[in-house]
C-alpha atoms as a PDB file:
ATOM      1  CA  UNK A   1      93.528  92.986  91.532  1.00  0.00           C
ATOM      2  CA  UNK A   2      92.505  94.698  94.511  1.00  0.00           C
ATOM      3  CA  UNK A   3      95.065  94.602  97.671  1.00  0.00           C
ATOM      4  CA  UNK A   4      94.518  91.949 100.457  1.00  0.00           C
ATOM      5  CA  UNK A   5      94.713  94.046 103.305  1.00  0.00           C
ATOM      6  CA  UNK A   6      97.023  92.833 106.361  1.00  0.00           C
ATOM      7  CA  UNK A   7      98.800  90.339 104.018  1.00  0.00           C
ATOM      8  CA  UNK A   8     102.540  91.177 103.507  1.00  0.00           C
ATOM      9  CA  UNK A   9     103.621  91.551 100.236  1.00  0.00           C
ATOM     10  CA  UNK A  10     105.423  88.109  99.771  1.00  0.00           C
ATOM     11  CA  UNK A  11     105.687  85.671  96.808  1.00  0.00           C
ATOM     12  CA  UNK A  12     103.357  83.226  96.452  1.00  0.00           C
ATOM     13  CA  UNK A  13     105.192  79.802  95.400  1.00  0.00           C
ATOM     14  CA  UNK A  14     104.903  78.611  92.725  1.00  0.00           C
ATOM     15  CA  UNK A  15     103.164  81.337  90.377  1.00  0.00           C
ATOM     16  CA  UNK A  16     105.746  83.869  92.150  1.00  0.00           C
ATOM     17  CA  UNK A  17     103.039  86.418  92.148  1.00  0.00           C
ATOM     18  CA  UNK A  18     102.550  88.856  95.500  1.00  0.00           C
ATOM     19  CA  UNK A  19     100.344  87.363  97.960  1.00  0.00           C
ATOM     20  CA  UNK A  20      99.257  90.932  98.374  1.00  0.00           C
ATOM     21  CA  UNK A  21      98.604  92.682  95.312  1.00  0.00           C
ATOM     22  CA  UNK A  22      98.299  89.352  93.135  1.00  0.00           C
ATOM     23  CA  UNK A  23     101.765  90.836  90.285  1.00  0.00           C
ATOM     24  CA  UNK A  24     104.605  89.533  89.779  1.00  0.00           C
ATOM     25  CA  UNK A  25     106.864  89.634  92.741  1.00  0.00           C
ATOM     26  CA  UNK A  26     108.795  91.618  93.884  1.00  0.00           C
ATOM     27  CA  UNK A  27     106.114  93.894  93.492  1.00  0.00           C
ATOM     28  CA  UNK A  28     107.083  97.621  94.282  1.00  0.00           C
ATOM     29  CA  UNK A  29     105.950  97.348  98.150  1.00  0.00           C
ATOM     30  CA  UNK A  30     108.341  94.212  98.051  1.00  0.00           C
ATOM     31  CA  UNK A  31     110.655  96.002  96.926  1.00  0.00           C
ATOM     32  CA  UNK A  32     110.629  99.165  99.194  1.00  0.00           C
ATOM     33  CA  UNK A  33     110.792  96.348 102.101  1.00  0.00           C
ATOM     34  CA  UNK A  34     113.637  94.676 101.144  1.00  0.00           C
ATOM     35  CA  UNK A  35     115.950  97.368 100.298  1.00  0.00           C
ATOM     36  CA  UNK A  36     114.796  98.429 104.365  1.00  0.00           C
ATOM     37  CA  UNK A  37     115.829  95.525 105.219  1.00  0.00           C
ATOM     38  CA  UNK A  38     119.355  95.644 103.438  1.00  0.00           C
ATOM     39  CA  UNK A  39     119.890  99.261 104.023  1.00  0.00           C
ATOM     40  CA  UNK A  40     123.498  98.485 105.071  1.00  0.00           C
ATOM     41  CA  UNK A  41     124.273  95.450 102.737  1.00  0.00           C
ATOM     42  CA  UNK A  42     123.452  95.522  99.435  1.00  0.00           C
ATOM     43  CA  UNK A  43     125.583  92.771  98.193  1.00  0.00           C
ATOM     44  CA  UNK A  44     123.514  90.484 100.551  1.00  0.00           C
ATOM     45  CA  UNK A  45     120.125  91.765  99.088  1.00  0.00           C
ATOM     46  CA  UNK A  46     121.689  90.787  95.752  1.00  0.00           C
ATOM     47  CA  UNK A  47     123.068  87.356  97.050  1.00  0.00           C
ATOM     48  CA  UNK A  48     119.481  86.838  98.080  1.00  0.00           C
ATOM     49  CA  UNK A  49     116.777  88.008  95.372  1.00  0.00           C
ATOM     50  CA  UNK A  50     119.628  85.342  93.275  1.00  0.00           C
ATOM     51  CA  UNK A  51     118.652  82.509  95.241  1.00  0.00           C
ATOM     52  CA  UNK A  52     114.985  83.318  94.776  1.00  0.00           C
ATOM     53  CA  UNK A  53     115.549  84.517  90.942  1.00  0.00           C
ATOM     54  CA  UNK A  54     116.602  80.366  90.785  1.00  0.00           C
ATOM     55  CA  UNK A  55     113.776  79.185  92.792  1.00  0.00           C
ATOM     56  CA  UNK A  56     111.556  80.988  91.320  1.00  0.00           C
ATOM     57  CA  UNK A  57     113.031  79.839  87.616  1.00  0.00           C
ATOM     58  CA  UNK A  58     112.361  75.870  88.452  1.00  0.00           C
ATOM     59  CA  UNK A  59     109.222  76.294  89.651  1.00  0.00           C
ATOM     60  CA  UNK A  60     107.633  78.452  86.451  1.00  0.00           C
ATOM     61  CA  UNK A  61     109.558  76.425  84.249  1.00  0.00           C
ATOM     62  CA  UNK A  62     107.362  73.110  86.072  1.00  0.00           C
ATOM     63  CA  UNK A  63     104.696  75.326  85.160  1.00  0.00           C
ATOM     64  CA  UNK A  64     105.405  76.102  81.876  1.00  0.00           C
ATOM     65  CA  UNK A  65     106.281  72.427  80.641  1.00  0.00           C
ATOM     66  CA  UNK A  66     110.318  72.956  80.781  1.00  0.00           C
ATOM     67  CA  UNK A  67     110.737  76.857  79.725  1.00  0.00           C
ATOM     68  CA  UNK A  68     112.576  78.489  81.805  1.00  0.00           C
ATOM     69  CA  UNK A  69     111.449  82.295  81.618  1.00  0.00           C
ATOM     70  CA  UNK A  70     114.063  84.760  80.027  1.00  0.00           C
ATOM     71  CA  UNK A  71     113.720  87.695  82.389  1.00  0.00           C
ATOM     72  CA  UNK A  72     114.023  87.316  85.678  1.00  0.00           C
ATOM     73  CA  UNK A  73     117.225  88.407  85.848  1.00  0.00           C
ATOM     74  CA  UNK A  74     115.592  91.910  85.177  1.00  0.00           C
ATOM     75  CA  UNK A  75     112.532  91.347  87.677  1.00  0.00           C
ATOM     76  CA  UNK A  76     114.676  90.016  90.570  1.00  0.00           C
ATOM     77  CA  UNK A  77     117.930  91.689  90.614  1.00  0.00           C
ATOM     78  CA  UNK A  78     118.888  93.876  88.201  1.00  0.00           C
ATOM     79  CA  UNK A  79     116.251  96.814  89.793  1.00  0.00           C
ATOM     80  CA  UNK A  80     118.503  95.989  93.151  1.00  0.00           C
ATOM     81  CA  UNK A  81     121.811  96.610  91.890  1.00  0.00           C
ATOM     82  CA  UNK A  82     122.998 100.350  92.771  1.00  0.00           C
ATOM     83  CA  UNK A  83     122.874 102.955  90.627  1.00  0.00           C
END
């Protein structure tokens, strides 16, 4: 999928795909963004991409008929942690 231009790379609810660049989110740009954003307080970026990790479980499970998808964990906070 080609880039939207001028759209921020944000999830789009509930698919959880970038609103951007149309993969899963957090998408790379996403990525690069938040850790900006959370220079100085990781454990908050980590407290955060949780709470979406769960959001974003419900809703694909609604989509999905009940399954809750197995790795998130990976795709929302594990590439956050530090290294």
């Amino acid at each position: 999928m080609v880039p939207r231009r001028g759209l921020p790379h944000l999830p789009s609810r509930p698919t959880w795909r970038c609103h951007s660049c149309g993969i899963a989110w957090p998408c790379s740009p996403a990525k690069l963004r938040l850790l900006g954003e959370y220079r100085e307080n990781r454990t908050g970026l980590i407290v955060h991409l949780s709470t979406l990790q769960a959001e974003a479980a419900d809703q694909l499970a609604e989509l999905d008929h009940g399954t809750r998808p197995a790795d998130l964990a990976v795709r929302f906070v594990d590439w956050a942690r530090a290294r």
